[in-house]
Protein backbone atom coordinates (compact mmCIF):
# COMPACT_ATOMS: atom_id res chain seq x y z
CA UNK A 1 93.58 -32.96 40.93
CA UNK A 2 90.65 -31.91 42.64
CA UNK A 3 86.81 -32.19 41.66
CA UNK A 4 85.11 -29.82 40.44
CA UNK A 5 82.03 -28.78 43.16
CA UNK A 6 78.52 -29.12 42.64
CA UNK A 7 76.21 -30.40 39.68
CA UNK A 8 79.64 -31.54 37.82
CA UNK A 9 78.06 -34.69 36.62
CA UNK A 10 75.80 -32.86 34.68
CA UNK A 11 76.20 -32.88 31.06
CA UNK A 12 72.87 -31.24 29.23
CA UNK A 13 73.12 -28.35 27.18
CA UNK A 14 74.11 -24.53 28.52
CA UNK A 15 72.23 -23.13 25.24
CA UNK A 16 69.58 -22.26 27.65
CA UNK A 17 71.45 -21.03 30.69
CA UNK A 18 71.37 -17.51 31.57
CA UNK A 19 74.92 -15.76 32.56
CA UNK A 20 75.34 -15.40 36.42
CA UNK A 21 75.98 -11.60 35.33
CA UNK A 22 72.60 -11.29 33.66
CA UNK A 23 70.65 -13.15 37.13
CA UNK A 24 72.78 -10.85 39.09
CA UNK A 25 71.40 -7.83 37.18
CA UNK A 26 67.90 -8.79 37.16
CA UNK A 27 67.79 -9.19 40.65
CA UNK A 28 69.27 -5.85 41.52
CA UNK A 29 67.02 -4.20 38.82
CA UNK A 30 64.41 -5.29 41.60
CA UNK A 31 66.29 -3.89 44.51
CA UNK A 32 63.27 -1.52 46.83
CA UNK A 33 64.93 0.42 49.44
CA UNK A 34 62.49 0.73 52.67
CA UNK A 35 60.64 3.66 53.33
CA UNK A 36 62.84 6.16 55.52
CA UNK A 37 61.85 5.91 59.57
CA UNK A 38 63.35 7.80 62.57
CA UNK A 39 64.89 6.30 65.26
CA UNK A 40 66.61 6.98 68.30
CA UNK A 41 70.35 7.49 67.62
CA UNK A 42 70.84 4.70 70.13
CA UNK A 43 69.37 2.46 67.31
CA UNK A 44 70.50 4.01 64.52
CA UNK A 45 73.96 1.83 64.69
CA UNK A 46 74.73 0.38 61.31
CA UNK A 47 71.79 1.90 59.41
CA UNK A 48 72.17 4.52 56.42
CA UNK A 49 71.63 8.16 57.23
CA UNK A 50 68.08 8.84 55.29
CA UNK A 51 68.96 13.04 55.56
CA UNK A 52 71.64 15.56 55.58
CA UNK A 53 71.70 16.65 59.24
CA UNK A 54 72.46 19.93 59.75
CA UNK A 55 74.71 21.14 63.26
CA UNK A 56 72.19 23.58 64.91
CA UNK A 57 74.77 24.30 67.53
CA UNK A 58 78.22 24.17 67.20
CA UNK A 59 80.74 21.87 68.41
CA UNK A 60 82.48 22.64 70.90
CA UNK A 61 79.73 25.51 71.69
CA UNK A 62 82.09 27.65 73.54
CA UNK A 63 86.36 28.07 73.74
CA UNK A 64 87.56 25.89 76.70
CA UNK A 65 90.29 24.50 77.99
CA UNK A 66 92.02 21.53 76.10
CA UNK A 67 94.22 20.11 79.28
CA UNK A 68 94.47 20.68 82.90
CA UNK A 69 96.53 23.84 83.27
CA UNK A 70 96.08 27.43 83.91
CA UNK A 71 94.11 30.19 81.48
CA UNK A 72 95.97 32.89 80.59
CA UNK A 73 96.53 35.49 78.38
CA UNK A 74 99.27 34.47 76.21
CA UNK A 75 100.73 37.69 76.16
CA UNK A 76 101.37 37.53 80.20
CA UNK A 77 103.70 34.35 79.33
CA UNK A 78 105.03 35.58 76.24
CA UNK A 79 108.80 36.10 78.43
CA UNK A 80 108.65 32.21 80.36
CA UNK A 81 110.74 30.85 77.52
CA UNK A 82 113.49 32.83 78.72
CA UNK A 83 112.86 33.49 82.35
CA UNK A 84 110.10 31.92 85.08
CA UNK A 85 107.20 34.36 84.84
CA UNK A 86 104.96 34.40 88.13
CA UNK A 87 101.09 35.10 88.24
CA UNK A 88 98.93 34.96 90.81
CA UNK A 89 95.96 32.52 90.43
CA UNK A 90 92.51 34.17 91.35
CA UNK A 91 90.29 31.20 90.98
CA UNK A 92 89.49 27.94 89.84
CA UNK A 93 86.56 26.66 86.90
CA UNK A 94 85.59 22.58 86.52
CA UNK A 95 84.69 21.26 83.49
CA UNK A 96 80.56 21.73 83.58
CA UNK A 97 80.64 25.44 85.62
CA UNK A 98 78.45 27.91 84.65
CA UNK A 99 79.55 30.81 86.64
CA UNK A 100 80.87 33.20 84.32
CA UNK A 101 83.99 34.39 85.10
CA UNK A 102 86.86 37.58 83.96
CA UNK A 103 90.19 37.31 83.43
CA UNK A 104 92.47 40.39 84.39
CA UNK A 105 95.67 41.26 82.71
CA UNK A 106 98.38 39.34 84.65
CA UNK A 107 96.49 36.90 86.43
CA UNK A 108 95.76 33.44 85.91
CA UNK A 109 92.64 31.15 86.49
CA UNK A 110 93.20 27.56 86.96
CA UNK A 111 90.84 25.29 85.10
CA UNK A 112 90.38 21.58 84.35
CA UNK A 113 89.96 19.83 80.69
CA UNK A 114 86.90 20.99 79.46
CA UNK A 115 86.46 23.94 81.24
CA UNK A 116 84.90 27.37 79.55
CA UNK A 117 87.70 29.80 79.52
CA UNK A 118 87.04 33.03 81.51
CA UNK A 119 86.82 36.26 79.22
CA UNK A 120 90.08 37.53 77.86
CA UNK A 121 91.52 34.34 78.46
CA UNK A 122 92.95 33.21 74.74
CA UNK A 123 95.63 30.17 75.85
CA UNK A 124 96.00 27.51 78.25
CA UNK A 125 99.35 26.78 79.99
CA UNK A 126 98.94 22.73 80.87
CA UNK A 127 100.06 22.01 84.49
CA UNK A 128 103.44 20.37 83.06
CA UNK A 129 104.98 23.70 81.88
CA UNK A 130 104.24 25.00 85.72
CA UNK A 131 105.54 24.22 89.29
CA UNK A 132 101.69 23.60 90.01
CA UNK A 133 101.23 26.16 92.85
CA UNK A 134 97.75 27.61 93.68
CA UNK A 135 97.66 30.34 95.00
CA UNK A 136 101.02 31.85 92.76
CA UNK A 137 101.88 29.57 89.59
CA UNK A 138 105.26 29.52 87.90
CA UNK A 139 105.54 29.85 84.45
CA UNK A 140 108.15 27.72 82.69
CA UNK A 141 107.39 27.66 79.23
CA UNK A 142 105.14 30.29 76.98
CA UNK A 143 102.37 29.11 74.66
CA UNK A 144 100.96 31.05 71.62
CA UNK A 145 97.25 32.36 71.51
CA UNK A 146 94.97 29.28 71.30
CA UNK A 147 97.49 27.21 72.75
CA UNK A 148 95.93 23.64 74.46
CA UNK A 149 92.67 25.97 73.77
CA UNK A 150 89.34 24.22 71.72
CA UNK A 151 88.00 27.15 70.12
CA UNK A 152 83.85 27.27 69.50
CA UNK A 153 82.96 25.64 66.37
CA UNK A 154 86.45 24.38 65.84
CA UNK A 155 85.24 21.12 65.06
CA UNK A 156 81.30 21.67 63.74
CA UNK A 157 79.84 25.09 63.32
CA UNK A 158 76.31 25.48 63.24
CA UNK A 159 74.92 24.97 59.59
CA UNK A 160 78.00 22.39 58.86
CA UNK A 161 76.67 18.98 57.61
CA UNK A 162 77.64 16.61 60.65
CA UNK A 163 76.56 13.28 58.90
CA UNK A 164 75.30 13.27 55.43
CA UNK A 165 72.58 10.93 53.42
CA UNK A 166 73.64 7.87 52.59
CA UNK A 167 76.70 7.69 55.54
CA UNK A 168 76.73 4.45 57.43
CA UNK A 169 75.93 5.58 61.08
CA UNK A 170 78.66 3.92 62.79
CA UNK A 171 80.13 5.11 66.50
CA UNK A 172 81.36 8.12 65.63
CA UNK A 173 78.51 8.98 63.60
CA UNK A 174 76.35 8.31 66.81
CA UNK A 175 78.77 10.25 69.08
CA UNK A 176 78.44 13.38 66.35
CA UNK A 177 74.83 13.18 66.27
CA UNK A 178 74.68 12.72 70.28
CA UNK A 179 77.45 16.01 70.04
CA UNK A 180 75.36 18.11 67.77
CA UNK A 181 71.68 17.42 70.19
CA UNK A 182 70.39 14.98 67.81
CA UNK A 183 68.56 12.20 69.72
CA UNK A 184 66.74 11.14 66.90
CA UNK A 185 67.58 10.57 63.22
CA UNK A 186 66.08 8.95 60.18
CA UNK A 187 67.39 6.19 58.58
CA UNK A 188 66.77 3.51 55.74
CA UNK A 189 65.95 0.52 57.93
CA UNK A 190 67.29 -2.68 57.60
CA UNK A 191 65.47 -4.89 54.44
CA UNK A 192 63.06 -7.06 56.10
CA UNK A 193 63.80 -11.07 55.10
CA UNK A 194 61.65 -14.17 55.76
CA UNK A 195 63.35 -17.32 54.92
CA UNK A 196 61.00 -20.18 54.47
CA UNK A 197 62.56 -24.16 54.66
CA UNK A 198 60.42 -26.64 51.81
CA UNK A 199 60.58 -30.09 52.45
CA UNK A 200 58.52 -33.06 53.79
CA UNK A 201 62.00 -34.44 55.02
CA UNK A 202 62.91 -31.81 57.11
CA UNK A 203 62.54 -31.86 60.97
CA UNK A 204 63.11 -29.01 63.34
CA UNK A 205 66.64 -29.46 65.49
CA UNK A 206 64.71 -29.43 69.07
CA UNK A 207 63.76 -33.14 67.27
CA UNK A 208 65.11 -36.53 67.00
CA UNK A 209 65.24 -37.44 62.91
CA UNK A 210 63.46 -40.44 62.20
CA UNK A 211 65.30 -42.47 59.52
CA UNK A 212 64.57 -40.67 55.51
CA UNK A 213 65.09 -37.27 57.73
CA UNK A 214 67.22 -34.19 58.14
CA UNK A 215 67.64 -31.51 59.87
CA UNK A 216 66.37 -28.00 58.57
CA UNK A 217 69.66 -26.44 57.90
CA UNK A 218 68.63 -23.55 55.51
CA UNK A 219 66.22 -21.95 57.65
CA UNK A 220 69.20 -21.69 60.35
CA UNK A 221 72.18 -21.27 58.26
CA UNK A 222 69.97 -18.85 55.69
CA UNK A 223 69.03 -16.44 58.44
CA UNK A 224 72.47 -15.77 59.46
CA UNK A 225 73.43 -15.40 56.31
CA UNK A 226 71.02 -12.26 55.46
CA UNK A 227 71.78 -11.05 59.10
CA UNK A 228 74.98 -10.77 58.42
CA UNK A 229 74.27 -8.97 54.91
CA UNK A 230 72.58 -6.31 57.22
CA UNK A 231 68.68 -7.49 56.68
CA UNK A 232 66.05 -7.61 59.84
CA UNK A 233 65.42 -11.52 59.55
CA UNK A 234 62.36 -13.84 59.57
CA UNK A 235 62.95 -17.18 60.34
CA UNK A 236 59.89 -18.73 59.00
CA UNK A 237 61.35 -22.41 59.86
CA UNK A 238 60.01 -25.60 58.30
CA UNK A 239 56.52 -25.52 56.23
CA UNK A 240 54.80 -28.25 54.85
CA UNK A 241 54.85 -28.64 50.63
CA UNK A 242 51.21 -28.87 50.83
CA UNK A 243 50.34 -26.08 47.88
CA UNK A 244 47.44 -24.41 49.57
CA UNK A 245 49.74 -24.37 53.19
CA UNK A 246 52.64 -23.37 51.37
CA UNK A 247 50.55 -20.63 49.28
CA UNK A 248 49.15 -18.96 52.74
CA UNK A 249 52.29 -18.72 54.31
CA UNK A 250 54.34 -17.61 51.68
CA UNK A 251 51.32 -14.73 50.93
CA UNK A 252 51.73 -13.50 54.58
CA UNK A 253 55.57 -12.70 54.16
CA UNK A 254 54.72 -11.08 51.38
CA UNK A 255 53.06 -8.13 53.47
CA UNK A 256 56.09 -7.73 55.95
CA UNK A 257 59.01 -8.61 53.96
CA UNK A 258 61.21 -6.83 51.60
CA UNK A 259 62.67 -10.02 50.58
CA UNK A 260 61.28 -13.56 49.89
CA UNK A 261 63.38 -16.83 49.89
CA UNK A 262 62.07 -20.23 49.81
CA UNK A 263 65.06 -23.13 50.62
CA UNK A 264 64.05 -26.50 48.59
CA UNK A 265 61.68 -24.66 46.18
CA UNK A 266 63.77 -25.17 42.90
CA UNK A 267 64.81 -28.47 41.51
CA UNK A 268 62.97 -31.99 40.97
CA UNK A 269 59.50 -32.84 41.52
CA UNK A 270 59.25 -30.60 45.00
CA UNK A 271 60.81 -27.81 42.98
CA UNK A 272 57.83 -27.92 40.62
CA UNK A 273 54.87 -28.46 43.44
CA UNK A 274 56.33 -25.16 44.95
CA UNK A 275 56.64 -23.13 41.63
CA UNK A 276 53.14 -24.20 40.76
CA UNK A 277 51.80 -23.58 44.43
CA UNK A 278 53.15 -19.86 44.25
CA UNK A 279 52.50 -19.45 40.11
CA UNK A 280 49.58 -17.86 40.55
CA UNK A 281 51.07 -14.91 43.30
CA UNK A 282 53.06 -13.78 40.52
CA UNK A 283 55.40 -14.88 37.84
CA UNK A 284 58.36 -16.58 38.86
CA UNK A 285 61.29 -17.35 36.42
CA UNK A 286 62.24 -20.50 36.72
CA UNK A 287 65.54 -20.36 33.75
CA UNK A 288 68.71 -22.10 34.64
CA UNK A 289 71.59 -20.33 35.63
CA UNK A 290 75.08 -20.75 33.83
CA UNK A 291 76.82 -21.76 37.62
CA UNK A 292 78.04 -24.87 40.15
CA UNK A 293 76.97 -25.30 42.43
CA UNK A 294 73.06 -23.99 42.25
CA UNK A 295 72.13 -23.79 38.79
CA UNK A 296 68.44 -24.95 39.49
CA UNK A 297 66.93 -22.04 40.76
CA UNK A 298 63.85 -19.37 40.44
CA UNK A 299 63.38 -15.46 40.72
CA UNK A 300 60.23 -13.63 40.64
CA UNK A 301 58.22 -10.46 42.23
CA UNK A 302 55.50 -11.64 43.62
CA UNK A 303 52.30 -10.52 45.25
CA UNK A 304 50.64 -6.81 45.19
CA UNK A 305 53.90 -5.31 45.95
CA UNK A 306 56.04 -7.02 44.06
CA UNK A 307 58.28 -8.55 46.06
CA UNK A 308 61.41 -9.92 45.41
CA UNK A 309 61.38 -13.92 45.89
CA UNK A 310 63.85 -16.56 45.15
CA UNK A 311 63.35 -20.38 44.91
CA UNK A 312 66.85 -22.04 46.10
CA UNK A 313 67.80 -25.40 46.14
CA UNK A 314 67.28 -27.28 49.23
CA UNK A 315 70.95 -28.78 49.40
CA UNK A 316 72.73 -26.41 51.98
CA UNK A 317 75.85 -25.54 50.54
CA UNK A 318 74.45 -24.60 47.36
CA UNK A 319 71.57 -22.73 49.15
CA UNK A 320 74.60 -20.50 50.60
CA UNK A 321 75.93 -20.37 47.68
CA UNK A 322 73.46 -18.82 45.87
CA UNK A 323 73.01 -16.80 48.64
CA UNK A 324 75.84 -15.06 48.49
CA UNK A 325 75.89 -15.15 44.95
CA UNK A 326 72.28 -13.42 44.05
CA UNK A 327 70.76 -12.82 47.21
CA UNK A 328 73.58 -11.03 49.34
CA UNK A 329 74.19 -8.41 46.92
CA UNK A 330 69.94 -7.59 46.50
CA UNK A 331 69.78 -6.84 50.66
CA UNK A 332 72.92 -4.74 50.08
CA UNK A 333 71.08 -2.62 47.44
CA UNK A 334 67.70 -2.75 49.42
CA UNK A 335 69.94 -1.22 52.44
CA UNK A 336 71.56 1.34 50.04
CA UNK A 337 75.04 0.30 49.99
CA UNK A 338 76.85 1.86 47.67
CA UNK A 339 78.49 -0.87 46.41
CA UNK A 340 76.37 -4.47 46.97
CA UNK A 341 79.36 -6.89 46.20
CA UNK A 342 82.13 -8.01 48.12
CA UNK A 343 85.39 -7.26 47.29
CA UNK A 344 86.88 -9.70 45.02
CA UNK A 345 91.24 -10.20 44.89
CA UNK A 346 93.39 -11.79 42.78
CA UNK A 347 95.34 -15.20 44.39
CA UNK A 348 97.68 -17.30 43.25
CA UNK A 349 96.00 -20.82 42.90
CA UNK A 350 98.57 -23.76 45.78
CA UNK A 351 96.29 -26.60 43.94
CA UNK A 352 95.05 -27.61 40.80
CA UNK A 353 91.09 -27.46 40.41
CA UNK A 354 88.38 -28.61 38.08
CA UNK A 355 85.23 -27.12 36.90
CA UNK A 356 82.27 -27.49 34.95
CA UNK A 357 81.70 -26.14 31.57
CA UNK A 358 79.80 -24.00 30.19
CA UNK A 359 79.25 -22.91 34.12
CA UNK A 360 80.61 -20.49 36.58
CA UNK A 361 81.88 -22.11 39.09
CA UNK A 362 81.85 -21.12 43.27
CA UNK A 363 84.53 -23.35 44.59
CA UNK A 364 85.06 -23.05 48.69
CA UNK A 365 88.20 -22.00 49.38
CA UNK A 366 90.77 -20.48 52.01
CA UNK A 367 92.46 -17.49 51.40
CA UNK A 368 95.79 -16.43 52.48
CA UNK A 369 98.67 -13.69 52.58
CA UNK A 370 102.32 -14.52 51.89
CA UNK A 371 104.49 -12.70 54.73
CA UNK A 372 107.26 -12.01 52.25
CA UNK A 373 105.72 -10.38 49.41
CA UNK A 374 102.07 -9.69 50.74
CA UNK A 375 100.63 -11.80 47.49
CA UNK A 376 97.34 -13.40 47.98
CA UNK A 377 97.07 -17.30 47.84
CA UNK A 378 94.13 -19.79 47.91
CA UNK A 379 93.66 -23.52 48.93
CA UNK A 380 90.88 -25.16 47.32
CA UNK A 381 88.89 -26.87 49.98
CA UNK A 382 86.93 -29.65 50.19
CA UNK A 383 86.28 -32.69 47.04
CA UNK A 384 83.41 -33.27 44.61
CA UNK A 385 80.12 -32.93 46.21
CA UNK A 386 77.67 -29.86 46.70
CA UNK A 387 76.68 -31.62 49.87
CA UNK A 388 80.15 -31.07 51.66
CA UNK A 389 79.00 -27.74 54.24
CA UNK A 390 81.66 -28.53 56.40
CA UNK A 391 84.16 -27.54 54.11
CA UNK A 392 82.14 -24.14 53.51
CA UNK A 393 82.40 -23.40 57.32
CA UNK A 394 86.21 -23.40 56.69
CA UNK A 395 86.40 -21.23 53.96
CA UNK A 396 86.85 -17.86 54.16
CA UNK A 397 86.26 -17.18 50.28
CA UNK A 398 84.01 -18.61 47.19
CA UNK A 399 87.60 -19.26 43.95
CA UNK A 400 85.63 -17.76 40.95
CA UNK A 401 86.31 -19.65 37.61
CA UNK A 402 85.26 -18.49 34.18
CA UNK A 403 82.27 -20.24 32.59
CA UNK A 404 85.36 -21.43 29.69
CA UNK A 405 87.52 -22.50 31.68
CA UNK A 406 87.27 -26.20 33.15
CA UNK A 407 90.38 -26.54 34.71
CA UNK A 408 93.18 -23.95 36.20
CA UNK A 409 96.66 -25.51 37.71
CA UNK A 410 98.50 -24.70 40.46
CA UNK A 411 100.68 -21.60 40.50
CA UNK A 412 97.82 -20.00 38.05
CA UNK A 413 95.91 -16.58 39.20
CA UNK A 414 91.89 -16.97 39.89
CA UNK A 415 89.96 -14.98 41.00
CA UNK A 416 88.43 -14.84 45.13
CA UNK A 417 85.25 -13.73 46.11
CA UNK A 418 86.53 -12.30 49.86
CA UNK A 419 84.18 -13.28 52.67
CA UNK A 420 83.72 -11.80 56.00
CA UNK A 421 86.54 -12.75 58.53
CA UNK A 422 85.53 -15.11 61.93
CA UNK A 423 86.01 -12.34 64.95
């Protein structure tokens, strides 16, 4: 049987815990979307529409011609599904002419996809149902008014909505805004995040670690993490626990960010030199959270603005846990998403696991799909230890387990936090 991950060992009361639920719902209640801006639509890519925008000109703005062919009035060709019908062609439009041009009963004009069709013109016969001639085209095969035609405002007439608030602008959103003459639109920007590393251990990774040192993984591994939740990221980088250093820098990011968090401020002695350092920039709650790993941890809005800062341990696996956990979903909310969580399956359990009690537990796992019946399955990955981060690089979901349970055998259904696919 597996161990149960993270702060196992730990055996002290859960009277004062607070639920995971209850953290998760204080921290959205703090959730402060960014003031609207407007941006080129070339920037706009992945942002939340911040207005309803209206088509001022319709799309496609006139009828034209859906293939290569020949316009015609349908009428003329109404007889080619019996017998060849033969009209003489009296000119030819590409796709960008401006030359107005008329169509007279019995004639035909040839045009290219995209082309405006010339007045009385109501179908398009495509090159295929003809013997391709120029100067006199055969008719094989009839089409029906607005046949291989795109009529104006077929797709977006003016005063349609062509993207509306709170839409993700993704390609197609760009290419309707480009289609509509929007070059600019506004949009919630992405949550601005600073991530700030704690610890007089910690040495940069341009650096050679002297022995009693590490490597400042959280900065690193923290940043990508809120990138990929869709946040503009600060990588603050190491700073020193010195309270008065500490204090200034963390005071700074509280003018330009959205979103505070400070890796290695929650948990022994350090944990307590950082919470006193920032004390007096607002409160920060420092009560223990009912989960495994990361159950040492602080929340608090802090500075003139209130701003939304977490104290996370400074062991990296449970830093991304709880991350993902509380964090994530917050920069979700600040971006506007609709819905800040991931999306969470049921899996049948291939090995037995343990947790803690009294504790929600995160456990790294790797989903899967069974071929045959399409039912979800999970490996437990990794053994005891909130210090194992190579086995969270290998999983591709957190296995959820109930606060009352403390163990779950194979074969048994948990549920899996789903996390974002490798490319």
């Amino acid at each position: 049987m597996t161990e149960p991950i993270g702060e196992a060992a730990e055996t002290e009361s859960t009277a004062e815990f607070r639920s995971v639920d209850e953290q998760i719902a204080l921290t959205l209640d703090a959730a402060v979307r960014p003031r609207p801006v407007r941006v080129a639509i070339s920037e706009a890519q992945g942002l939340l529409c911040a207005e309803e925008v209206v088509a001022e000109h319709a799309l496609p703005g006139f009828d034209q011609a859906a293939v290569d062919g020949y316009a015609v009035r349908s009428v003329d060709v109404r007889s080619a599904g019996q017998e060849p019908v033969q009209l003489p062609v009296v000119g030819e439009i590409a796709a960008g002419s401006r030359q107005p041009r008329r169509l007279q009963p019995g004639q035909a004009v040839r045009v290219d996809t995209g082309a405006p069709l010339p007045t009385l013109a109501d179908a398009v016969v495509p090159t295929a149902f003809t013997d391709g001639h120029q100067a006199k085209v055969t008719v094989h095969r009839s089409v029906p008014s607005a046949g291989y035609v795109r009529r104006a405002g077929e797709d977006v007439q003016i005063g349609d909505v062509a993207v509306r608030k709170g839409d993700t602008i993704g390609s197609a959103q760009v290419g309707l805004l480009a289609a509509v003459g929007r070059s600019k639109v506004l949009v919630y920007p992405r949550p601005r995040v600073s991530i700030v590393s704690v610890g007089d251990e910690l040495v940069d990774i341009d650096r050679t670690p002297s022995v009693g040192q590490v490597y400042d993984v959280n900065s690193y591994a923290l940043a990508a993490a809120a990138r990929d939740a869709g946040a503009e990221v600060s990588r603050v980088g190491i700073v020193s626990s010195d309270p008065k250093r500490l204090r200034e820098i963390v005071e700074g990011r509280l003018l330009m960010s959205e979103i505070v968090v400070v890796a290695g401020g929650a948990g022994g002695s350090s944990g307590d030199e950082v919470h006193a350092a920032l004390s007096d920039l607002g409160r920060i709650d420092m009560t223990r959270i009912a989960m495994h790993p990361g159950s040492v941890q602080g929340f608090g809005r802090l500075g003139p603005d209130s701003v939304p800062t977490f104290l996370i341990p400074g062991n990296p696996m449970s830093a991304l846990v709880v991350f993902e956990v509380l964090v994530r979903p917050l920069i979700r909310a600040a971006r506007g998403t609709r819905n800040p969580h991931r999306r969470i399956v049921s899996a049948r359990l291939l090995s037995p696991i343990t947790s803690t009690k009294g504790r929600k537990g995160f456990l790294r796992g790797q989903l899967l799909r069974d071929e045959g019946n399409g039912e979800y399955l999970v490996q437990p990955l990794g053994t005891s230890g909130a210090h194992l981060l190579a086995s969270l690089a290998e999983a591709n979901c957190l296995i959820n387990i109930d606060e009352d349970l403390t163990e779950v055998a194979a074969g048994e259904q948990v549920k899996v936090t789903f996390l974002a696919q490798r490319a």
